[in-house]
Structures are given as C-alpha cells and as structure tokens.
N, C-alpha and C. Protein backbone atom coordinates (compact mmCIF):
# COMPACT_ATOMS: atom_id res chain seq x y z
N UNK A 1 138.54 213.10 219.09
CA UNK A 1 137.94 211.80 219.36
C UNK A 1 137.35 211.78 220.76
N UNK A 2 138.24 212.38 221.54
CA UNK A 2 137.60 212.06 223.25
C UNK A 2 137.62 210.86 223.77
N UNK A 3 137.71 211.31 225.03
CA UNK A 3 137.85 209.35 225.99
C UNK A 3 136.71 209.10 225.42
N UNK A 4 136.80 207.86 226.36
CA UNK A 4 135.39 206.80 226.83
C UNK A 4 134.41 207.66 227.43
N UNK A 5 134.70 208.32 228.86
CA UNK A 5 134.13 208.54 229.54
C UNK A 5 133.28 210.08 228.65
N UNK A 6 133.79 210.51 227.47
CA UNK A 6 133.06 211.60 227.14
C UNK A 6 132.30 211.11 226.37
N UNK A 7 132.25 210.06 225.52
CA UNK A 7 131.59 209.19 224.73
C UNK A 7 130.62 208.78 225.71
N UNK A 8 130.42 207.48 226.58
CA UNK A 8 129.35 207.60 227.66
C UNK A 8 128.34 209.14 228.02
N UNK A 9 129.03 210.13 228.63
CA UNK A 9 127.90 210.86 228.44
C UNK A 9 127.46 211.76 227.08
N UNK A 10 127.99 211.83 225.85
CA UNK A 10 127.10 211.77 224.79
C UNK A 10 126.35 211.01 224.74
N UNK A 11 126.40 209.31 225.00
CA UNK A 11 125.17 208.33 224.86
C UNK A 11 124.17 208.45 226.09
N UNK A 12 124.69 208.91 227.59
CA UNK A 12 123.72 209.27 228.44
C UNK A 12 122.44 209.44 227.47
N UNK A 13 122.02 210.87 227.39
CA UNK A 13 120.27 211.02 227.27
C UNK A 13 119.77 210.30 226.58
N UNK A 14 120.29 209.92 225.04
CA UNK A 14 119.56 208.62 224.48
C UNK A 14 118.98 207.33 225.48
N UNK A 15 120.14 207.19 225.79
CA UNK A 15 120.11 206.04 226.84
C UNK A 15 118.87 205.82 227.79
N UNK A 16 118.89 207.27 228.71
CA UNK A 16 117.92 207.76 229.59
C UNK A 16 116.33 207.42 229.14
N UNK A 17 116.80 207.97 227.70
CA UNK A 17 115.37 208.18 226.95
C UNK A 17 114.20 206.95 226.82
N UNK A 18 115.22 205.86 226.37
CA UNK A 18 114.71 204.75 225.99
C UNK A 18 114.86 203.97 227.40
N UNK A 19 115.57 204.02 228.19
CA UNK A 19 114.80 203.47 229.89
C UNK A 19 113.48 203.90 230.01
N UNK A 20 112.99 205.34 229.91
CA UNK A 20 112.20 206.03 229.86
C UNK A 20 111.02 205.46 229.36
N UNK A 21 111.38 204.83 228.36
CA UNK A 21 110.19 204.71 226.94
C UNK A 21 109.90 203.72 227.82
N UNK A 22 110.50 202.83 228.05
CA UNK A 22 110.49 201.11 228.99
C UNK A 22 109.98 201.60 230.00
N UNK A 23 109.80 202.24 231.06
CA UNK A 23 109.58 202.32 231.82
C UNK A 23 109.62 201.19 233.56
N UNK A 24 111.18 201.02 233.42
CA UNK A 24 110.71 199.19 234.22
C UNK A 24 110.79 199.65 235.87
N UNK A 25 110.01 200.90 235.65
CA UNK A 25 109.28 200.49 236.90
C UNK A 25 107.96 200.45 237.26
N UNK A 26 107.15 200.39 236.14
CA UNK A 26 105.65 200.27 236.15
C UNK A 26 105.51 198.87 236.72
N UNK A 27 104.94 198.97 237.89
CA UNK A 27 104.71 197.64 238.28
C UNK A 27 103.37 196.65 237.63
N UNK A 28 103.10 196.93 236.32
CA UNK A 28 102.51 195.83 235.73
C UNK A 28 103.69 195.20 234.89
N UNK A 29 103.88 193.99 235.01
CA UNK A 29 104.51 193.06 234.41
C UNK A 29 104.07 193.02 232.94
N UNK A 30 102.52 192.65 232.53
CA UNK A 30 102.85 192.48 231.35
C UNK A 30 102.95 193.72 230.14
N UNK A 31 102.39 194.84 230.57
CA UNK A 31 102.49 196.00 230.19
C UNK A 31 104.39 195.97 230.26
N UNK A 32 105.07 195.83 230.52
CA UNK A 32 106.29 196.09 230.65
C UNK A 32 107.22 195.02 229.32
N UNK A 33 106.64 194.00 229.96
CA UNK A 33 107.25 192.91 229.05
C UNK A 33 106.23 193.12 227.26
N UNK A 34 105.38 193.60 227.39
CA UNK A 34 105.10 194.02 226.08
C UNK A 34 105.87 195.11 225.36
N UNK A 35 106.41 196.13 226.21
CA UNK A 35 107.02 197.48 225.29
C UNK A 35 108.20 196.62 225.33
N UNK A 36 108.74 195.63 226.21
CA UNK A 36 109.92 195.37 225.98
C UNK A 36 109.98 194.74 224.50
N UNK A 37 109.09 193.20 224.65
CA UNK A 37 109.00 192.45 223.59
C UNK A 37 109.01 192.96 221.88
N UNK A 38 108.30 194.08 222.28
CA UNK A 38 107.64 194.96 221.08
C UNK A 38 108.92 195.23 220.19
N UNK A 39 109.73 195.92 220.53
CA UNK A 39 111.01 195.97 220.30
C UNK A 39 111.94 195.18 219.37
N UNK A 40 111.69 193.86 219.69
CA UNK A 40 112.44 193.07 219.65
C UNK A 40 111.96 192.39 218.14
N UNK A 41 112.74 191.47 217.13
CA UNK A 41 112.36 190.72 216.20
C UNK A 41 111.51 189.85 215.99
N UNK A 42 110.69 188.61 215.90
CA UNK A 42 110.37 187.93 216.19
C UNK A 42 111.40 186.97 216.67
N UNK A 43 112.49 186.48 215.71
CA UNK A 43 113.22 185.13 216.13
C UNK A 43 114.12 185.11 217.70
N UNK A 44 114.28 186.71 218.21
CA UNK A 44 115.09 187.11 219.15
C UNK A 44 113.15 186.73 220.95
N UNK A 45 112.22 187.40 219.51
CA UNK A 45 111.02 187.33 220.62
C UNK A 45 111.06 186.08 221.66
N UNK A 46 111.01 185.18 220.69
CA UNK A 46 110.25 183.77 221.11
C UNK A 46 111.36 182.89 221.96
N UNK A 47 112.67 183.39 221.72
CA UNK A 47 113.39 182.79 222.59
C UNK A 47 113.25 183.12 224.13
N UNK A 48 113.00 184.46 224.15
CA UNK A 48 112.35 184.91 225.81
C UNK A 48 111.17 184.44 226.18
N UNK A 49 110.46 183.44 225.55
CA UNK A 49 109.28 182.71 226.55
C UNK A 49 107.80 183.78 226.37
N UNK A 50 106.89 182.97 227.00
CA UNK A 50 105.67 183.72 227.12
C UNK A 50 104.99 184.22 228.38
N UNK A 51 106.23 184.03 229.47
CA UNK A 51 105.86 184.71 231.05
C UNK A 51 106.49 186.13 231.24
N UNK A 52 105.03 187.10 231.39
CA UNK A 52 105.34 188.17 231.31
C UNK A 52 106.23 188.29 232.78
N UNK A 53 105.88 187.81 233.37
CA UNK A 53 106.82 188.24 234.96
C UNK A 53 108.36 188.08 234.95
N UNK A 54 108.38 187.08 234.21
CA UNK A 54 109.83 186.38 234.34
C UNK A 54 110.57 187.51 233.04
N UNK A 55 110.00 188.03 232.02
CA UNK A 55 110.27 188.67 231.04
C UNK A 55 110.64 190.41 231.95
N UNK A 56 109.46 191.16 232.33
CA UNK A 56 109.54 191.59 233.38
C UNK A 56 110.62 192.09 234.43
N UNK A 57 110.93 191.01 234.97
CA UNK A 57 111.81 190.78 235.96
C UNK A 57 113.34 191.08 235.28
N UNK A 58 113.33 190.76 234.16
CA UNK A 58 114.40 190.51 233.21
C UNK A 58 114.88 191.87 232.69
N UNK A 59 113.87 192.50 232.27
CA UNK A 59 114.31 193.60 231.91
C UNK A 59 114.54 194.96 233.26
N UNK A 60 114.15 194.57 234.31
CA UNK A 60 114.15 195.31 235.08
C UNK A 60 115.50 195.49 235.84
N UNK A 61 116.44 193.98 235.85
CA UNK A 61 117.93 193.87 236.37
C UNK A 61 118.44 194.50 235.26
N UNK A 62 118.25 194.13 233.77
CA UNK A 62 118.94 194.25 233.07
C UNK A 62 119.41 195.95 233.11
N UNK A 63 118.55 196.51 233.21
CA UNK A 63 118.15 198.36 233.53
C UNK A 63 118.72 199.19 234.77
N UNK A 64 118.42 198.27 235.45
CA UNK A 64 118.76 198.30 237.09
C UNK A 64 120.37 199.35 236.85
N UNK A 65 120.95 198.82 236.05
CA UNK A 65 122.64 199.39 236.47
C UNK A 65 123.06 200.07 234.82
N UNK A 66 122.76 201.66 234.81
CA UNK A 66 123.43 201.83 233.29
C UNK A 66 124.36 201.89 232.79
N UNK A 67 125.29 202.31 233.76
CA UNK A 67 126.78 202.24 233.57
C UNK A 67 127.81 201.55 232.84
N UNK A 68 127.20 200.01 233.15
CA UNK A 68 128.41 199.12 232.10
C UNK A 68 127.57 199.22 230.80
N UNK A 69 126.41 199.01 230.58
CA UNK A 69 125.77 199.20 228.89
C UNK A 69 126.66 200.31 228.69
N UNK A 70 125.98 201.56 228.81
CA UNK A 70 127.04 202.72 228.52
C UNK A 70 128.36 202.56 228.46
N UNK A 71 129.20 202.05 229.23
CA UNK A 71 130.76 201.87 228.62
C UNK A 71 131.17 200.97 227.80
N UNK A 72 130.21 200.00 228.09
CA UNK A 72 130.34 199.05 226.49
C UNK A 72 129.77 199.67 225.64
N UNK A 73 129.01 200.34 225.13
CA UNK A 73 128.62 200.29 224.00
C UNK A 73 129.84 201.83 223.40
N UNK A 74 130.16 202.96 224.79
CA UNK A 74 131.13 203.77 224.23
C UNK A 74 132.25 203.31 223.43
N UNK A 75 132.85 202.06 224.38
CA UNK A 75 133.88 201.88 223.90
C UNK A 75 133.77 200.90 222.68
N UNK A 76 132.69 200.21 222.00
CA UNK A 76 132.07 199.54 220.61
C UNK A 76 132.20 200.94 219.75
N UNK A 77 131.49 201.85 220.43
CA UNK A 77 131.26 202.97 218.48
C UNK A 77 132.47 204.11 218.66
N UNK A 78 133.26 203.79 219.40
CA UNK A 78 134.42 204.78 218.88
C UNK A 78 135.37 204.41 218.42
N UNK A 79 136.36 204.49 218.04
CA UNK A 79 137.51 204.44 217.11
C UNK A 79 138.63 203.68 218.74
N UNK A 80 139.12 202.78 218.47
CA UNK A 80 139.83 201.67 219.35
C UNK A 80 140.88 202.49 219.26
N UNK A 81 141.96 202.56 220.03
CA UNK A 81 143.31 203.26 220.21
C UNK A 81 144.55 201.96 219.86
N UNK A 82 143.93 201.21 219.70
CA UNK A 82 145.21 200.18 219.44
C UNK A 82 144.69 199.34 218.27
N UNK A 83 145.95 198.75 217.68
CA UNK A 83 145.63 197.80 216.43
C UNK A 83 145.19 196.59 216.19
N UNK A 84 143.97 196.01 216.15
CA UNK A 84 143.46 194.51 216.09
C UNK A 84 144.47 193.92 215.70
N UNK A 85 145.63 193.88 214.93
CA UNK A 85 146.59 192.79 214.72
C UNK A 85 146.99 192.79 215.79
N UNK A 86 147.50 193.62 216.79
CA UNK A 86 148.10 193.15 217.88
C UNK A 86 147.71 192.41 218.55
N UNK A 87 146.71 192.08 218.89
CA UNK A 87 145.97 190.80 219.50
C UNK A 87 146.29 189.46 219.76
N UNK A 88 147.21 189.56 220.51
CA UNK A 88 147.77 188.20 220.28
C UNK A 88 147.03 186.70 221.11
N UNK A 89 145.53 186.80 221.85
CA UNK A 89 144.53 185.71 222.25
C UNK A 89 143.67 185.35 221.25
N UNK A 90 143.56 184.40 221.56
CA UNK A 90 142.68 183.62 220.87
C UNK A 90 140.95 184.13 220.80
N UNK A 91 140.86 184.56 220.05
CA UNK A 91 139.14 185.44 219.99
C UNK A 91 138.18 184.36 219.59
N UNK A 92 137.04 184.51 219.88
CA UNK A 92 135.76 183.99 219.50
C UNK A 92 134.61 184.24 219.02
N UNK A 93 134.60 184.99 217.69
CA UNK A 93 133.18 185.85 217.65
C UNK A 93 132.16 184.49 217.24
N UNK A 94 130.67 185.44 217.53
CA UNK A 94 129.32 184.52 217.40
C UNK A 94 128.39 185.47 216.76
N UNK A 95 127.91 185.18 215.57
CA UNK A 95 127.01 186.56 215.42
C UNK A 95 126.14 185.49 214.88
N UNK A 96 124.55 185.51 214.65
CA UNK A 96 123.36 185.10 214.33
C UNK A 96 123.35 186.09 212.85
N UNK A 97 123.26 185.08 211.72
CA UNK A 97 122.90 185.49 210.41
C UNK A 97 121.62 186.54 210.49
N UNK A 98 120.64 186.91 211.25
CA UNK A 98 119.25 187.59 211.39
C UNK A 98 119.67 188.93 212.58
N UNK A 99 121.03 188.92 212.77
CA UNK A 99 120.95 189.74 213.60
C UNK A 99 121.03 191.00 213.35
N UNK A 100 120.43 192.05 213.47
CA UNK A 100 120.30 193.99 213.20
C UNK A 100 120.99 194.21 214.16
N UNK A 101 121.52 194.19 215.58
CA UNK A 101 121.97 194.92 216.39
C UNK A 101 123.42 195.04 215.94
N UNK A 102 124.18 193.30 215.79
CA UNK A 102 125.43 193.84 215.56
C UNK A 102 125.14 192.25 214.17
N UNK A 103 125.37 193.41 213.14
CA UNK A 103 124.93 192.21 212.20
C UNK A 103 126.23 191.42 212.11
N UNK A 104 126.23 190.27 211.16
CA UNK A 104 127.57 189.03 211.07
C UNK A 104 128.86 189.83 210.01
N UNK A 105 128.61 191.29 209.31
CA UNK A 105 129.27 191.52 208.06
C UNK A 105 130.73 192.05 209.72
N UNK A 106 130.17 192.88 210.93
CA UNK A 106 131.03 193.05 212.03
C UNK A 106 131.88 192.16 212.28
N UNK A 107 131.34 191.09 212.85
CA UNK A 107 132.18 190.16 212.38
C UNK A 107 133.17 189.85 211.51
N UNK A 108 132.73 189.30 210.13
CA UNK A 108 133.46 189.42 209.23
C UNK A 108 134.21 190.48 209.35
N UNK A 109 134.03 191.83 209.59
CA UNK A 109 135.30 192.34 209.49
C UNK A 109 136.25 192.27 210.47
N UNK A 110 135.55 192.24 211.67
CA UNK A 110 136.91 191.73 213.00
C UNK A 110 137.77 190.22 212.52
N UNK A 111 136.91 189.80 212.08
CA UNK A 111 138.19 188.57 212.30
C UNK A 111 138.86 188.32 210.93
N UNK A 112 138.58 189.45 210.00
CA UNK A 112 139.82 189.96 209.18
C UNK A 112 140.75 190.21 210.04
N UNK A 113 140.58 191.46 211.01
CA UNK A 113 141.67 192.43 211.29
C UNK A 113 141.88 191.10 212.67
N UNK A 114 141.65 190.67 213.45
CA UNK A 114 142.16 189.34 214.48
C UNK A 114 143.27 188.32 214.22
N UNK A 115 144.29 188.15 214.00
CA UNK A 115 144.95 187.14 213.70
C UNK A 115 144.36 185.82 214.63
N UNK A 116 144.05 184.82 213.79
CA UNK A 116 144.18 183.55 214.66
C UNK A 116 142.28 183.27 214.77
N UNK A 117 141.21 184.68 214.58
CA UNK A 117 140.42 184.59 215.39
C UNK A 117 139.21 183.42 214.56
N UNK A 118 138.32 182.83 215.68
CA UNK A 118 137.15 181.82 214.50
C UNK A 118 135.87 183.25 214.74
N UNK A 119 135.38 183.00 213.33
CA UNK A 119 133.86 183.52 213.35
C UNK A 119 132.49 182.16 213.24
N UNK A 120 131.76 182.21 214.04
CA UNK A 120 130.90 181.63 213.78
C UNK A 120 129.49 182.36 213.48
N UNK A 121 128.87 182.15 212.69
CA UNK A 121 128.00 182.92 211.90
C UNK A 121 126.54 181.73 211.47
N UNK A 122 125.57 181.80 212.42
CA UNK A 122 124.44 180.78 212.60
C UNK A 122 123.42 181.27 211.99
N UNK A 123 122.82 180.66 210.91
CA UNK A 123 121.99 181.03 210.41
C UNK A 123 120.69 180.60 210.50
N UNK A 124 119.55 181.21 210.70
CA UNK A 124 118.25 181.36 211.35
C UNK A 124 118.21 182.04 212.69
N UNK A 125 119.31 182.64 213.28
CA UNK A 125 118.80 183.14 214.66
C UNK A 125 119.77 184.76 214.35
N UNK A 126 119.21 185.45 215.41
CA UNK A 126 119.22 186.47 215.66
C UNK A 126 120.12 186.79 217.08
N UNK A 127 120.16 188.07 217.15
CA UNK A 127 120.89 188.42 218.18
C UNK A 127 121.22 187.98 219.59
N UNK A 128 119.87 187.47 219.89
CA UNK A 128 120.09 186.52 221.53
C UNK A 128 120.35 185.30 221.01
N UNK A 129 119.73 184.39 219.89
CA UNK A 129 119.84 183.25 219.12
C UNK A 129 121.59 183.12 219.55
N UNK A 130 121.97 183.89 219.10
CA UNK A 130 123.87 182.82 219.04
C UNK A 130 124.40 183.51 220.27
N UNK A 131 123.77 184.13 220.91
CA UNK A 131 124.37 184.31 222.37
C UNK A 131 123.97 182.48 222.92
N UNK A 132 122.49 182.55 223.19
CA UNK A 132 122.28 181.27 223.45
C UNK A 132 122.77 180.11 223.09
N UNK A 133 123.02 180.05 221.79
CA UNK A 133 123.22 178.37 221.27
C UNK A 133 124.65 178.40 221.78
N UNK A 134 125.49 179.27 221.67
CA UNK A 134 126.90 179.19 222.45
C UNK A 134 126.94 179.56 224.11
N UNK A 135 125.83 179.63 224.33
CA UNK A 135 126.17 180.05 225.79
C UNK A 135 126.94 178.95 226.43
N UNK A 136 126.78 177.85 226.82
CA UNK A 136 127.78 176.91 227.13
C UNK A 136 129.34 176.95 226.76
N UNK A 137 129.35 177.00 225.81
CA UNK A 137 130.55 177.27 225.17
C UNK A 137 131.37 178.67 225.63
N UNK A 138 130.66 179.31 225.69
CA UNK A 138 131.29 181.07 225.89
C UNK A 138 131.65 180.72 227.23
N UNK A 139 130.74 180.29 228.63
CA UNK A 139 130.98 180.36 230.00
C UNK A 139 132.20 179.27 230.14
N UNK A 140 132.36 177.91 229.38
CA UNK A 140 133.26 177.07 229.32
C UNK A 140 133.97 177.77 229.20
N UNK A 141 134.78 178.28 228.08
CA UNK A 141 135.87 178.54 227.60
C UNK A 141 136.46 179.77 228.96
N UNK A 142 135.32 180.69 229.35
CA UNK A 142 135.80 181.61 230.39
C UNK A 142 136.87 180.83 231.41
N UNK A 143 135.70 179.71 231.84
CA UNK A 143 135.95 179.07 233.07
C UNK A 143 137.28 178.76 232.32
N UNK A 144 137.30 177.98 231.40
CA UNK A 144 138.87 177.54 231.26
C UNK A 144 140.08 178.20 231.38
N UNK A 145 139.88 179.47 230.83
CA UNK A 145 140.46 180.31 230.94
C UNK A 145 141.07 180.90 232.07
N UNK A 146 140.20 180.65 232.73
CA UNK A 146 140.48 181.58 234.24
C UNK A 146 141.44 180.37 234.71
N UNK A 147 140.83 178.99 234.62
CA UNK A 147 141.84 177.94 235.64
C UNK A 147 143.08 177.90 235.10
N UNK A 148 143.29 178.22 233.29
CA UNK A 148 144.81 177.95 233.06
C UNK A 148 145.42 179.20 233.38
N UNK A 149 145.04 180.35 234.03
CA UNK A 149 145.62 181.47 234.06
C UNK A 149 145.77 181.93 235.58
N UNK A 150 145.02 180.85 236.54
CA UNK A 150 145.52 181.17 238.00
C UNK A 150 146.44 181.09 238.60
C-alpha cells in the first residue's frame, strides 16, 4: 500500500503536468481563465463569474502551493488505515447531484460506513455548487466548533 507521502509523489508528475497545461503564469488573464474555465462543467462554470482577472487571480493562489492538493487528494485515493465506524464526530457531507469530481453515490457510501453522519445531496449543482450553497454553514459549524472545544 505505502504511506501518504509515497502516494503524493506517484501523483507528483500528473499533478505537475496539468499545472503545466494551466500554465498560471502566463500573464494574460484571460487566456488563463479560459484553459481554466474550459475544464470545468457548465453549472460549476457560471458560478465563477465572467471577470477574467478575478478568475485568473484565482487560479493562480489556488496553484501557488501543491503540497496540500497533493496530500489531500493522496490521502482520498488510498485505502484509510482505520475504520469509518470508529468515528465517533459528528460528520457533514455535501455533494451536488451534477457533480463528476466526487460524485453524491461517495457520499452515499461514506455515510453508510459514518455512524451518526447527515448527507446532503443538492440537486442542480455541481461540484463548487454545494461547496457554495453550504459555505456558510461549513465555516459556521467550524467556528462553532473551535469555540466549544477551546
């Protein structure tokens, strides 16, 4: 199986590759925010607006640092070392009915294996779609979290 950290650099060159393809350091904005956009679905498109700069700009932090993508996503496609029943917090999944990246059936199966956990599963949006419509909600609950736990 291998750690994390050997998993990360198997995903390295992919990774590399498709920074690559993006290129976010061509300093034309909308050339940038087009290969980005291009990418993307429509319903996920239109939620990012029609300013290439600000789009741009966006993908360029987002790129800026590869490291945590890479360890999140290692530690998503490998095999977990411990048992989702054990879980004993309260979980929150959000998946958008339209979403390809991490579709809602993921879901459904985590919060089989979650004791306790809610799925919410929004239909018409896509992958940034139920990041957004819960974004309030997700940063709330953090914040709450953190104050009942100081």
């Amino acid at each position: 199986m291998g750690t994390v950290a050997d998993f990360v650099e198997r995903l390295r060159p992919e990774f590399a590759a498709y920074v690559a393809r993006l290129a976010p350091d061509d300093p034309d904005d909308a050339a940038l925010a087009g290969r980005f956009l291009a990418q993307l679905r429509e319903h996920d498109r239109v939620l990012l607006g029609d300013d290439p700069a600000a789009v741009a700009a966006s993908v360029r932090e987002a790129l800026a640092q590869h490291e945590g993508y890479l360890w999140d996503a290692a530690t998503l496609l490998r095999p977990w070392d411990f048992d989702l029943a054990d879980v004993a917090c309260p979980v929150t999944l959000h998946y958008g009915a339209l979403d390809t990246n991490h579709p809602p059936r993921n879901g459904t199966w985590l919060a089989e294996r979650l004791p306790g956990s809610t799925l919410t599963v929004d239909d018409g949006v896509g992958h940034l779609g139920a990041l957004l419509a819960h974004w309030d909600d997700l940063l709330g609950g953090l914040a709450q979290d953190r104050v009942e736990n100081d």
